[in-house]
Protein backbone atom coordinates (compact mmCIF):
# COMPACT_ATOMS: atom_id res chain seq x y z
CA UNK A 1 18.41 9.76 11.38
CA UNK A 2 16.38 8.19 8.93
CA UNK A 3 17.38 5.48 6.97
CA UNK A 4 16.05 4.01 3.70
CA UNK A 5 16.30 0.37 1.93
CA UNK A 6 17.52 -0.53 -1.58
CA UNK A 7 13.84 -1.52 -2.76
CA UNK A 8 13.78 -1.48 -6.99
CA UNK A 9 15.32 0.01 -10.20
CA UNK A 10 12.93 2.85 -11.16
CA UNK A 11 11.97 0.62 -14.42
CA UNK A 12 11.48 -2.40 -12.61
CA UNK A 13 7.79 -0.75 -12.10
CA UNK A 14 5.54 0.88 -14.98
CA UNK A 15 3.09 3.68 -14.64
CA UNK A 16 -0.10 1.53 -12.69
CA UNK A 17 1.52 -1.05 -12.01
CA UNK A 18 1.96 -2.59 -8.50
CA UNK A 19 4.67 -5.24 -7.46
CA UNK A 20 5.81 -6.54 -3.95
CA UNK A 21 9.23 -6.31 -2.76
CA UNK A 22 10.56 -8.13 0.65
CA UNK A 23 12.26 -5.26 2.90
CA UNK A 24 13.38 -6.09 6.29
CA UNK A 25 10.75 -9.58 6.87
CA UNK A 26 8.16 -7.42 5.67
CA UNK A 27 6.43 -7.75 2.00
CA UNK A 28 5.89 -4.25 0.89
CA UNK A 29 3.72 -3.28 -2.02
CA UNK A 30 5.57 -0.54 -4.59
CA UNK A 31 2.93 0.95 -6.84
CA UNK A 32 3.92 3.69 -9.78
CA UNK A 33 1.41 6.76 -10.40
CA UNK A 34 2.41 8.60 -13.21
CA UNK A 35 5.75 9.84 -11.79
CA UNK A 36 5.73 9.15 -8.35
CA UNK A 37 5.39 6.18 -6.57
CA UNK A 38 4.00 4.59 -3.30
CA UNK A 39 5.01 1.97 -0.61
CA UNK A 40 2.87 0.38 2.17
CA UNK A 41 1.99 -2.83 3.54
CA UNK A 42 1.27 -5.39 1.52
CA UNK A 43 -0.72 -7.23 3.67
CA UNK A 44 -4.54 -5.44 3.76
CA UNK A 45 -5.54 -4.35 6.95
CA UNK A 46 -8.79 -5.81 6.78
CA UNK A 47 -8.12 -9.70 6.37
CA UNK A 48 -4.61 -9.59 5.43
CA UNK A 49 -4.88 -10.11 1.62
CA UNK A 50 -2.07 -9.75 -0.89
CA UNK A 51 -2.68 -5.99 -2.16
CA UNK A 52 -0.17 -6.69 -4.93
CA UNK A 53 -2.65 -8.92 -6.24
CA UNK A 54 -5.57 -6.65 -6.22
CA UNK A 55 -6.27 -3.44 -8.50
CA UNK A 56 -4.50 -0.23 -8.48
CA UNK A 57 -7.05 2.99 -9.92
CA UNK A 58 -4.57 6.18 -9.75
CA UNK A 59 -3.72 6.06 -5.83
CA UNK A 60 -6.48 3.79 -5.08
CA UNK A 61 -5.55 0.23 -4.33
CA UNK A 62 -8.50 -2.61 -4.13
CA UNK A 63 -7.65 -5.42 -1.91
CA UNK A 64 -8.87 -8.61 -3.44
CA UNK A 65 -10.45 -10.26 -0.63
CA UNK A 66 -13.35 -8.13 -0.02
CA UNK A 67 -12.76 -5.30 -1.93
CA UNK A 68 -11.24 -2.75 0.70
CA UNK A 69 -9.81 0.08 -0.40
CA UNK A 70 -7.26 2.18 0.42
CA UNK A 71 -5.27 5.52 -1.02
CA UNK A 72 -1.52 5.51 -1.00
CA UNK A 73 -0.78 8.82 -0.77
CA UNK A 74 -1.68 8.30 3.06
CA UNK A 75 -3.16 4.84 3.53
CA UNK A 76 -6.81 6.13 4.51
CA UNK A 77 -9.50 3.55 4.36
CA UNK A 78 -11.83 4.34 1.63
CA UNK A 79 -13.97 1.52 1.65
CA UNK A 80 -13.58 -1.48 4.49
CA UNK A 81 -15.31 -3.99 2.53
CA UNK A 82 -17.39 -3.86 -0.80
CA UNK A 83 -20.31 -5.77 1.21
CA UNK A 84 -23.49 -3.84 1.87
CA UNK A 85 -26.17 -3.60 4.17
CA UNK A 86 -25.89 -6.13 7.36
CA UNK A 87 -22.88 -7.80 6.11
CA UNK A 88 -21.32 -4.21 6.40
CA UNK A 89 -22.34 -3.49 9.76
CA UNK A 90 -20.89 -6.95 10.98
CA UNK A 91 -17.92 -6.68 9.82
CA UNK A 92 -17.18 -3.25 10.66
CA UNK A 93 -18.41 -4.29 14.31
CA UNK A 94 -15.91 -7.05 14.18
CA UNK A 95 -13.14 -5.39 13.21
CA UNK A 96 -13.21 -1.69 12.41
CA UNK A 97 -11.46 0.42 9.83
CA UNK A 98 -7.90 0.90 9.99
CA UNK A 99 -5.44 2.84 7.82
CA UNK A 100 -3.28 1.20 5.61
CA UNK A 101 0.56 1.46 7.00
CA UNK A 102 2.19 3.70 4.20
CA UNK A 103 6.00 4.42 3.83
CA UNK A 104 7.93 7.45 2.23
CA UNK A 105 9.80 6.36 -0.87
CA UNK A 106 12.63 8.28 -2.57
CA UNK A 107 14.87 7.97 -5.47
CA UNK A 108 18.24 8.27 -5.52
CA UNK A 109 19.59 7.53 -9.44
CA UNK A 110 17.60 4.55 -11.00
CA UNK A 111 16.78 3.12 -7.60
CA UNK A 112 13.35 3.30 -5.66
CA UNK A 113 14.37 3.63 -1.65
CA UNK A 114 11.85 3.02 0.82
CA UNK A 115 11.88 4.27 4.49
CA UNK A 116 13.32 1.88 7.28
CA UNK A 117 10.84 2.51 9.80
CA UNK A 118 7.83 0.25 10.82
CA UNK A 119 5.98 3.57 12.05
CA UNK A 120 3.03 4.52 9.60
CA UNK A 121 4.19 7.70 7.55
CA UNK A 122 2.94 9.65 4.69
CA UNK A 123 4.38 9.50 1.28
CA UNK A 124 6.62 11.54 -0.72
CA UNK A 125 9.22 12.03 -3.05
């Protein structure tokens, strides 16, 4: 059975806006597209920056470390880093791309639930 966590009130988040919650030791990141809205990791996958902090462009989040990015609808890699050239090819030797760990999200009333499950899952509504 599975189980999902208190994580918000529905207007705790605006349309493009991001915000991190603490569920179960873990920081998630909550993000709000139009009417639907995302959870994932907050940490980036890349060098573990605070996605919260970064920029959110429709489903598109921007870590903002080094400019990874990722889309929420199924935490994809996009972009590993915004370097170029050599830079690029080092540190995609040293650590290659990895999905972003993405959670499905429901809501029940005015609250925002989040999935209770540190597997990597798409999101939905």
């Amino acid at each position: 059975m599975v189980e999902f966590v208190d994580a918000a009130g529905v207007a705790e988040i605006q349309n493009g806006q991001m915000k991190t919650v603490k569920m179960e030791g873990r920081e998630i990141l909550l993000a709000k597209v139009g009417d639907r809205f995302f959870a994932a990791d907050n940490k980036c996958p890349h060098m573990s920056g605070n996605l919260a902090m970064g920029e959110l462009n429709g489903t598109i989040v921007t870590c903002p470390l080094h400019h990874s990015q990722f889309d929420l609808t199924d935490g994809h890699a996009l972009r590993w880093t915004g370097w170029t050239g050599i830079k690029l090819s080092l540190a995609t030797m040293v650590k290659s791309p990895r999905p972003l760990k993405t959670y499905t999200v429901k809501i029940k009333g005015d609250r925002v639930l989040v999935e209770d499950k540190k597997a990597p899952v798409g999101v939905s509504q």
